[in-house]
PDB file of N, CA and C in Angstrom:
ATOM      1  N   UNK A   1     -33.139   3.562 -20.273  1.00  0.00           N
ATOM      2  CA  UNK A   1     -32.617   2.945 -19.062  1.00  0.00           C
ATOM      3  C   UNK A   1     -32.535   4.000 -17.970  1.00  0.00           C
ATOM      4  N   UNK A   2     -32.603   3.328 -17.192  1.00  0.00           N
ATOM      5  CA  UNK A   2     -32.831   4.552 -15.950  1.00  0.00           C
ATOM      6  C   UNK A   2     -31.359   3.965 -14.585  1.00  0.00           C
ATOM      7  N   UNK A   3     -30.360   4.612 -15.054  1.00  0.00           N
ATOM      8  CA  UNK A   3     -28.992   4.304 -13.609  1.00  0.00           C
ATOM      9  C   UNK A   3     -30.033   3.567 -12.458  1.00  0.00           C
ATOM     10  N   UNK A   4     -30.761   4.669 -12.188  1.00  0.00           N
ATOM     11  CA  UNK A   4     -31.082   3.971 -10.085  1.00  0.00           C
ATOM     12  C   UNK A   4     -31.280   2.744 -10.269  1.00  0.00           C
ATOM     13  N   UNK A   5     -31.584   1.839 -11.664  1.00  0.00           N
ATOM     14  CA  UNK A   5     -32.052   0.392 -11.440  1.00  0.00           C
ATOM     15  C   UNK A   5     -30.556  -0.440 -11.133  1.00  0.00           C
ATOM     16  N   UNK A   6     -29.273   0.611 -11.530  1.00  0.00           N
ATOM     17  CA  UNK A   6     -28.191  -0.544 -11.487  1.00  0.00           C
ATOM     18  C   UNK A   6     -27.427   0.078 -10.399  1.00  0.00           C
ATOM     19  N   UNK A   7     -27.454   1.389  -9.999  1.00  0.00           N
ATOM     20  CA  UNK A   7     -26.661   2.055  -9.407  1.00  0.00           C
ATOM     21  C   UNK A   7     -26.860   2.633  -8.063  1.00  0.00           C
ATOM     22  N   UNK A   8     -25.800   2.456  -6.708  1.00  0.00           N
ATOM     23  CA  UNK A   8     -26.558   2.386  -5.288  1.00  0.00           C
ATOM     24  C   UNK A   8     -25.246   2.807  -4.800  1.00  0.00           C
ATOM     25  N   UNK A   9     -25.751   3.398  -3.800  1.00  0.00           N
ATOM     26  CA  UNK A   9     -24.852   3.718  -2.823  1.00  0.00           C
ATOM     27  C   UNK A   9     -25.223   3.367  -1.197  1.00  0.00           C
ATOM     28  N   UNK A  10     -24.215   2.568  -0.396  1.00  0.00           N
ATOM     29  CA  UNK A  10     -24.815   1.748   0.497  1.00  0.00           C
ATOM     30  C   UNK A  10     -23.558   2.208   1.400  1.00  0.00           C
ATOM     31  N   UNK A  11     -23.875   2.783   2.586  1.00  0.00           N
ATOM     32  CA  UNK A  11     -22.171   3.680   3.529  1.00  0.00           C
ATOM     33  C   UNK A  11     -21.576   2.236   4.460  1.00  0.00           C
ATOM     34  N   UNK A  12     -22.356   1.303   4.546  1.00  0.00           N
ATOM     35  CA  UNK A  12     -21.514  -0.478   4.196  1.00  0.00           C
ATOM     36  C   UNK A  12     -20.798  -1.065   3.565  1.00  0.00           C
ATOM     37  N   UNK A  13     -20.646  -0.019   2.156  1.00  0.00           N
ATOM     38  CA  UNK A  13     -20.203  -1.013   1.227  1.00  0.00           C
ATOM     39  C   UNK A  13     -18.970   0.269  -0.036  1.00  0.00           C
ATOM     40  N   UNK A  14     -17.848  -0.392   0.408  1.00  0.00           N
ATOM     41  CA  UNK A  14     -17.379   0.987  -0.342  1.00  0.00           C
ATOM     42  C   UNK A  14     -17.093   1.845  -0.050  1.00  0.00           C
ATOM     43  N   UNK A  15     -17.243   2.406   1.463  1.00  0.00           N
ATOM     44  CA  UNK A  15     -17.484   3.899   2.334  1.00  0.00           C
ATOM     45  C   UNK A  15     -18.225   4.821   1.649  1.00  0.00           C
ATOM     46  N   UNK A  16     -19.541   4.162   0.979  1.00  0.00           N
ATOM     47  CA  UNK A  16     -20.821   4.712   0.458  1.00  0.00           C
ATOM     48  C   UNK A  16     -20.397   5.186  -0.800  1.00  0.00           C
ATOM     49  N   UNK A  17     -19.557   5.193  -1.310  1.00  0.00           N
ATOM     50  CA  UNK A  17     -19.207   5.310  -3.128  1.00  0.00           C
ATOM     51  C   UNK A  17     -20.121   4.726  -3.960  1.00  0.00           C
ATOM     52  N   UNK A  18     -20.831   5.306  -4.910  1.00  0.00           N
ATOM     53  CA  UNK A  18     -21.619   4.662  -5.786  1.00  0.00           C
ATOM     54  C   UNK A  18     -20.890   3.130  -6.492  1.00  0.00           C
ATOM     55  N   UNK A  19     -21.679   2.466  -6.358  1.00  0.00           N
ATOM     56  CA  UNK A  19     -21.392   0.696  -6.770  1.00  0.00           C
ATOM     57  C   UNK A  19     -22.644   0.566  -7.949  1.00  0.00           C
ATOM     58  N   UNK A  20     -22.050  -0.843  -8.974  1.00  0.00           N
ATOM     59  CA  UNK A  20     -23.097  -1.437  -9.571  1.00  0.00           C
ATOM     60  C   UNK A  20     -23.510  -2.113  -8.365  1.00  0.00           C
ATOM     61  N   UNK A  21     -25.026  -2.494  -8.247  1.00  0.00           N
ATOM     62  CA  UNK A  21     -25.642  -2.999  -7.336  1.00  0.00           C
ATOM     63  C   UNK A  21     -25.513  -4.620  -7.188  1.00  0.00           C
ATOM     64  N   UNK A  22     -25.515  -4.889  -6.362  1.00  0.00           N
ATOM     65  CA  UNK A  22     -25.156  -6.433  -5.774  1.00  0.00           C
ATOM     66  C   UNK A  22     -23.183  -6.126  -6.248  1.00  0.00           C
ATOM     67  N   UNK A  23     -22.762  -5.922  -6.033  1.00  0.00           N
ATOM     68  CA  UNK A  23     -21.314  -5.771  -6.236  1.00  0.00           C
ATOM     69  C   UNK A  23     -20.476  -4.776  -5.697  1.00  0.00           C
ATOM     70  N   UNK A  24     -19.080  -5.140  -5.729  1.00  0.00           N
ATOM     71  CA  UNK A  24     -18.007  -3.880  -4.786  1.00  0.00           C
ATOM     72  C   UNK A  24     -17.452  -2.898  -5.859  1.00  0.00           C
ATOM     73  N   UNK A  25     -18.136  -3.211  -7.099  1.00  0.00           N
ATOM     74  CA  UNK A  25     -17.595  -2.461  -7.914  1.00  0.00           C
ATOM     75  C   UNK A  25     -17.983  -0.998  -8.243  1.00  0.00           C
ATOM     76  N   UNK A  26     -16.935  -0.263  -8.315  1.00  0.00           N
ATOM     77  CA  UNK A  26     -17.290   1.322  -7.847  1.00  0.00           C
ATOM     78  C   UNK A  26     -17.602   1.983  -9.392  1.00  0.00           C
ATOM     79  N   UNK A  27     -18.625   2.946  -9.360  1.00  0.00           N
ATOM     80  CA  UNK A  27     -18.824   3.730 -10.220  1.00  0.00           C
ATOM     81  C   UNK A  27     -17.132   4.137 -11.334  1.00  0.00           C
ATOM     82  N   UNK A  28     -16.732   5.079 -10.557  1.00  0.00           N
ATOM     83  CA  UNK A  28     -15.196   5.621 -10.577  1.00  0.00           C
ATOM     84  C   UNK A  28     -14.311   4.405 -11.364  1.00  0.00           C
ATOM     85  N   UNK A  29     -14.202   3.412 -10.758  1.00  0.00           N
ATOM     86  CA  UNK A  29     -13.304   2.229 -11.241  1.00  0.00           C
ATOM     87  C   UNK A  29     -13.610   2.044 -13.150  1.00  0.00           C
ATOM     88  N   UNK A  30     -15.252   2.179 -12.982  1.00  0.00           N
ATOM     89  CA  UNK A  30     -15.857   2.000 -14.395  1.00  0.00           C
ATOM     90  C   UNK A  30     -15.037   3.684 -15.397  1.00  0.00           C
ATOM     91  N   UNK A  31     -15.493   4.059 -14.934  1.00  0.00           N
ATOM     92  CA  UNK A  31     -15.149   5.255 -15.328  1.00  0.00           C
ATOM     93  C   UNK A  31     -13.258   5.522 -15.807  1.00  0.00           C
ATOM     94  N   UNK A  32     -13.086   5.142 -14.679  1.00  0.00           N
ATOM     95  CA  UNK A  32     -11.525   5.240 -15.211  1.00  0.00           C
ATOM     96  C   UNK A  32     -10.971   4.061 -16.221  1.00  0.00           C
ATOM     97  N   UNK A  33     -11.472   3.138 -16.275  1.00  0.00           N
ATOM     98  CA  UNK A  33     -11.292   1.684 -17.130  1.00  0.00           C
ATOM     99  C   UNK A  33     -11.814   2.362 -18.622  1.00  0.00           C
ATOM    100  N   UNK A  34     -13.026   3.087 -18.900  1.00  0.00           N
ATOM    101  CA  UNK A  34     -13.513   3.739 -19.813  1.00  0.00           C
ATOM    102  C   UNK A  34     -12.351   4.227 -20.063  1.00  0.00           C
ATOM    103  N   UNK A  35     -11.849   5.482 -19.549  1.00  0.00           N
ATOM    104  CA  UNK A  35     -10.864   6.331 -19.758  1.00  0.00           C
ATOM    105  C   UNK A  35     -10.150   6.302 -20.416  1.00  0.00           C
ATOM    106  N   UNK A  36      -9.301   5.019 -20.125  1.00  0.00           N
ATOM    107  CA  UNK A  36      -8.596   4.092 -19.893  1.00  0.00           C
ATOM    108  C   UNK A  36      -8.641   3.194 -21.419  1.00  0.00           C
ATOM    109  N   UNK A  37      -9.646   3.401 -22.267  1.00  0.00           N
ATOM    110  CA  UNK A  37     -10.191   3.336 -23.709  1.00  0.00           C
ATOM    111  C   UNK A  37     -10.160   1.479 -23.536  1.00  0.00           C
ATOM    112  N   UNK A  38     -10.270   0.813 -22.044  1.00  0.00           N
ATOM    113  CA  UNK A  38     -10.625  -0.337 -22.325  1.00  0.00           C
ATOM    114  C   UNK A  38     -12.454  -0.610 -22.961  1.00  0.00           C
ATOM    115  N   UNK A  39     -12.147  -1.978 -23.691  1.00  0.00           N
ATOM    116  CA  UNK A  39     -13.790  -2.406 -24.108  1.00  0.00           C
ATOM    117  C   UNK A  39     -14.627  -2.560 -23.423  1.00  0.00           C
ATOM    118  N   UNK A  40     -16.078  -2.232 -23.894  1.00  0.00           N
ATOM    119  CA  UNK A  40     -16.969  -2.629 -22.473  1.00  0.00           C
ATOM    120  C   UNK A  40     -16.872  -4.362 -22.126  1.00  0.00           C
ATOM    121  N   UNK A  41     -16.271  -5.311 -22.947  1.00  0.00           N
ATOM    122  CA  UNK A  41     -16.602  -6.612 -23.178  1.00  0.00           C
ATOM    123  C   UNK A  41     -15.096  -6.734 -21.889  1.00  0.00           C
ATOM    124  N   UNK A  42     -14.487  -6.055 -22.216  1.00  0.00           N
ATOM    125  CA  UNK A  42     -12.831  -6.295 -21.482  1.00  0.00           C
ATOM    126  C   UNK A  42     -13.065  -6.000 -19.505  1.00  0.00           C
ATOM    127  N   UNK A  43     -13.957  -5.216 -19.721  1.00  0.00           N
ATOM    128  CA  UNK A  43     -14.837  -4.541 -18.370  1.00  0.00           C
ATOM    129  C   UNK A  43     -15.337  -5.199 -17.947  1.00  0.00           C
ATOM    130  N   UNK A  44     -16.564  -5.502 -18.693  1.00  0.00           N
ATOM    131  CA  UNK A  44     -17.406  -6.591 -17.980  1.00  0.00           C
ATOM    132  C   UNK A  44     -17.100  -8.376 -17.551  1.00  0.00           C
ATOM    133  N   UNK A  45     -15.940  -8.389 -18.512  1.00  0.00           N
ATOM    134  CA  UNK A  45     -15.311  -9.687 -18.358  1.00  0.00           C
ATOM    135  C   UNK A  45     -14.323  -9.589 -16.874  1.00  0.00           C
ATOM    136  N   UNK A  46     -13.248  -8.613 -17.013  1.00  0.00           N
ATOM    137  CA  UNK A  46     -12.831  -8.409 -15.490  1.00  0.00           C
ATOM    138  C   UNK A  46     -13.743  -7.780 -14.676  1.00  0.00           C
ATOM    139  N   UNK A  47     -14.514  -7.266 -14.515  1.00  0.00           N
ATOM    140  CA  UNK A  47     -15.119  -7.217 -13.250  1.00  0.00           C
ATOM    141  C   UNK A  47     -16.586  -7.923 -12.930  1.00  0.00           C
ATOM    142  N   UNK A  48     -16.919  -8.543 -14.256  1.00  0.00           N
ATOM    143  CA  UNK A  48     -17.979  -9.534 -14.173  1.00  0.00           C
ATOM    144  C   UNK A  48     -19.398  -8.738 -13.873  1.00  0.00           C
ATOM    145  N   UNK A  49     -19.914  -7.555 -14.165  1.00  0.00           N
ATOM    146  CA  UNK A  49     -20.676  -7.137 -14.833  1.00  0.00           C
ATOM    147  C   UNK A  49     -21.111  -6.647 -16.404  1.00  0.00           C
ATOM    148  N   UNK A  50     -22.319  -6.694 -16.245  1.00  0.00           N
ATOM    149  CA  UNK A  50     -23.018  -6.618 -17.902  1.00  0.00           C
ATOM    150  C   UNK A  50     -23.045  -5.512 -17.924  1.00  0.00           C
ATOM    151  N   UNK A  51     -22.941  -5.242 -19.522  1.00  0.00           N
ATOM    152  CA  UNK A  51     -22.610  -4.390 -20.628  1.00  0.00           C
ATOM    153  C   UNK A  51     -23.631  -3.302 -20.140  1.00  0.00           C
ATOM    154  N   UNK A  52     -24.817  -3.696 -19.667  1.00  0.00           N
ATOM    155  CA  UNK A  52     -26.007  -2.234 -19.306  1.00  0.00           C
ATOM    156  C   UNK A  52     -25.375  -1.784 -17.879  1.00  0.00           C
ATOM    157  N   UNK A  53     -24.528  -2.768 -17.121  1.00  0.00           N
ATOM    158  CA  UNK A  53     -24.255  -1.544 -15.951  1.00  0.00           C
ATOM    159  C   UNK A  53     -23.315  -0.567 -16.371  1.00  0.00           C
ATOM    160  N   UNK A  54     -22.117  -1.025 -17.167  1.00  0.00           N
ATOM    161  CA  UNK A  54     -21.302  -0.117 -17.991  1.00  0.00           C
ATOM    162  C   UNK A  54     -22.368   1.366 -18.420  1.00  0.00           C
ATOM    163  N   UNK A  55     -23.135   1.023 -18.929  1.00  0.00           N
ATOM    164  CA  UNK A  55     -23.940   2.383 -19.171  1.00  0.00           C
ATOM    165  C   UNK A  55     -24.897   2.675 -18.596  1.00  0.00           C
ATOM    166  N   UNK A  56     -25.234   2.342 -18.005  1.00  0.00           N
ATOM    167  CA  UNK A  56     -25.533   3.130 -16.184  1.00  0.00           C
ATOM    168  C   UNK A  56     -24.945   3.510 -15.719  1.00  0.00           C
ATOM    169  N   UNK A  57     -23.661   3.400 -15.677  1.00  0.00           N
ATOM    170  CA  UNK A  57     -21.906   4.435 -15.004  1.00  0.00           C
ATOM    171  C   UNK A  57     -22.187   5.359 -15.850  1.00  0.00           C
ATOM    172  N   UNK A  58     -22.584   5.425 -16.965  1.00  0.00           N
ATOM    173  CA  UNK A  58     -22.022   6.637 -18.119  1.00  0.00           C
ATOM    174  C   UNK A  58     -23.569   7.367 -17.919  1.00  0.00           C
ATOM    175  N   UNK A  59     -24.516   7.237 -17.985  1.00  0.00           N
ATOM    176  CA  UNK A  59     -25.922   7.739 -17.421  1.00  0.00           C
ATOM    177  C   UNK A  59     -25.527   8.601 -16.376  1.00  0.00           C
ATOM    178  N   UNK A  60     -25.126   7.406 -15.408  1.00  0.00           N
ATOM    179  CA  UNK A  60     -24.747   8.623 -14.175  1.00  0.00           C
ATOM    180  C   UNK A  60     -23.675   9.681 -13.965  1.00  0.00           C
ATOM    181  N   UNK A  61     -22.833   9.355 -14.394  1.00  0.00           N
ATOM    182  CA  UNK A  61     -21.855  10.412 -14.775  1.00  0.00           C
ATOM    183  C   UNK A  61     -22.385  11.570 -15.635  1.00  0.00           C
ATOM    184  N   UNK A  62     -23.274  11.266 -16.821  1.00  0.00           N
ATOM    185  CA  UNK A  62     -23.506  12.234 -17.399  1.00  0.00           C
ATOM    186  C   UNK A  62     -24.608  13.186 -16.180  1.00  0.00           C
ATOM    187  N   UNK A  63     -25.495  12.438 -15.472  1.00  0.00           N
ATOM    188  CA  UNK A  63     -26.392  13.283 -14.442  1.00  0.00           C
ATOM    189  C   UNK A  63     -25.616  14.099 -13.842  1.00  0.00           C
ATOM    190  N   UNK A  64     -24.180  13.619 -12.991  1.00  0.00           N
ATOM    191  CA  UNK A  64     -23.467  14.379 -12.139  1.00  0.00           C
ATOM    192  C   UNK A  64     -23.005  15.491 -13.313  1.00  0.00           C
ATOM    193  N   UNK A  65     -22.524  15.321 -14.038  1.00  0.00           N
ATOM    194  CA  UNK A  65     -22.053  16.538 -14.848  1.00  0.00           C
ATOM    195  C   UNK A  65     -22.790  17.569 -15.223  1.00  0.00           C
ATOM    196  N   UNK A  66     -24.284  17.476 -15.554  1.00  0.00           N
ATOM    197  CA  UNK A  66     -25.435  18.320 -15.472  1.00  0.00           C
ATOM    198  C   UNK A  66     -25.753  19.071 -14.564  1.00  0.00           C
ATOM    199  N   UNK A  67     -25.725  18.302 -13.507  1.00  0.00           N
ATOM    200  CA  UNK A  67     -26.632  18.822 -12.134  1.00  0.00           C
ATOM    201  C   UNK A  67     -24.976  19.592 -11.469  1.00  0.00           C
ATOM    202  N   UNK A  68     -23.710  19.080 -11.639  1.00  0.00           N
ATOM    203  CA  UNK A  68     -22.883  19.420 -10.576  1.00  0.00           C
ATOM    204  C   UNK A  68     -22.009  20.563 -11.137  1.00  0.00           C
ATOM    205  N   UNK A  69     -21.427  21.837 -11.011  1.00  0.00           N
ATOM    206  CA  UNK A  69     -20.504  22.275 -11.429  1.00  0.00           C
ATOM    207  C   UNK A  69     -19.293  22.822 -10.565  1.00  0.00           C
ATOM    208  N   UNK A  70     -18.513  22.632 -11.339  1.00  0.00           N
ATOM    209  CA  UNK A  70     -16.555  22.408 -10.349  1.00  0.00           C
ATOM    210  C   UNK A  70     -16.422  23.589 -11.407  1.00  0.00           C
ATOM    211  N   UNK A  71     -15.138  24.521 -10.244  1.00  0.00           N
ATOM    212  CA  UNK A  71     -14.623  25.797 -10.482  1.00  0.00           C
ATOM    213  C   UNK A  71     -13.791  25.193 -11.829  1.00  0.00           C
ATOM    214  N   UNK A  72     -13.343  25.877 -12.708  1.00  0.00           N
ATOM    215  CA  UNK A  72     -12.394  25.385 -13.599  1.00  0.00           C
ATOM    216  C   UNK A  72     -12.030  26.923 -13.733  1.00  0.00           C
ATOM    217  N   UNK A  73     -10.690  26.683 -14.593  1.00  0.00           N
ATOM    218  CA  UNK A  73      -9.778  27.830 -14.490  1.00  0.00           C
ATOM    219  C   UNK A  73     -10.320  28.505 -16.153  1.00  0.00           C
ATOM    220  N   UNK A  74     -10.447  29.838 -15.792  1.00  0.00           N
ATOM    221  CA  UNK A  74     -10.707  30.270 -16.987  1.00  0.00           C
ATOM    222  C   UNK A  74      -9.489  30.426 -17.992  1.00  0.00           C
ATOM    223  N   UNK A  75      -9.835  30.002 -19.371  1.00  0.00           N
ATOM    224  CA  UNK A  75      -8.643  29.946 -20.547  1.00  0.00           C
ATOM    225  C   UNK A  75      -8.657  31.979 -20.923  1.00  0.00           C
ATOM    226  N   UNK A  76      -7.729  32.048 -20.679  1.00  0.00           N
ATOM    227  CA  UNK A  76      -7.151  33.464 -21.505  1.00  0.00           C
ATOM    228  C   UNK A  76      -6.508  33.749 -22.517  1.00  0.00           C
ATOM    229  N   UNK A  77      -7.175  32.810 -23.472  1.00  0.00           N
ATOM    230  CA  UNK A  77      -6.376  33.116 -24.719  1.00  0.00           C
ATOM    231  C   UNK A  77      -6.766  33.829 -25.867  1.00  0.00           C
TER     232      UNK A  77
END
């Protein structure tokens, strides 16, 4: 599966936050609902997308985590 087929960012819609496509639903929202150790069935039922955009959030998240790196505090132990 390839994210770009489900995943868009439109500066109309959202203030350009990545969305499943045709929808207001934000990348992030998915992500924290994950977190959040809800089901993908519990997900897709409240926000009324399918189970493959759920993992197209997690596709893309995993891209940003590859490609992006944030300062983190080094452990001294």
């Amino acid at each position: 599966m390839n994210w770009r087929d489900r995943i868009t960012t439109d500066p109309a819609v959202c203030h350009g936050r990545p969305c499943i496509k045709g929808t207001r639903v934000m990348v992030s929202v998915v992500l924290d609902n994950l977190a959040a150790r809800e089901s993908y069935e519990d997900i897709s039922r409240g926000y009324q997308i399918q189970e493959e955009d759920i993992q197209a959030v997690l596709l893309y998240a995993s891209d940003l985590a590859r490609d992006r790196l944030l300062a983190l505090p080094v452990d001294a132990a």
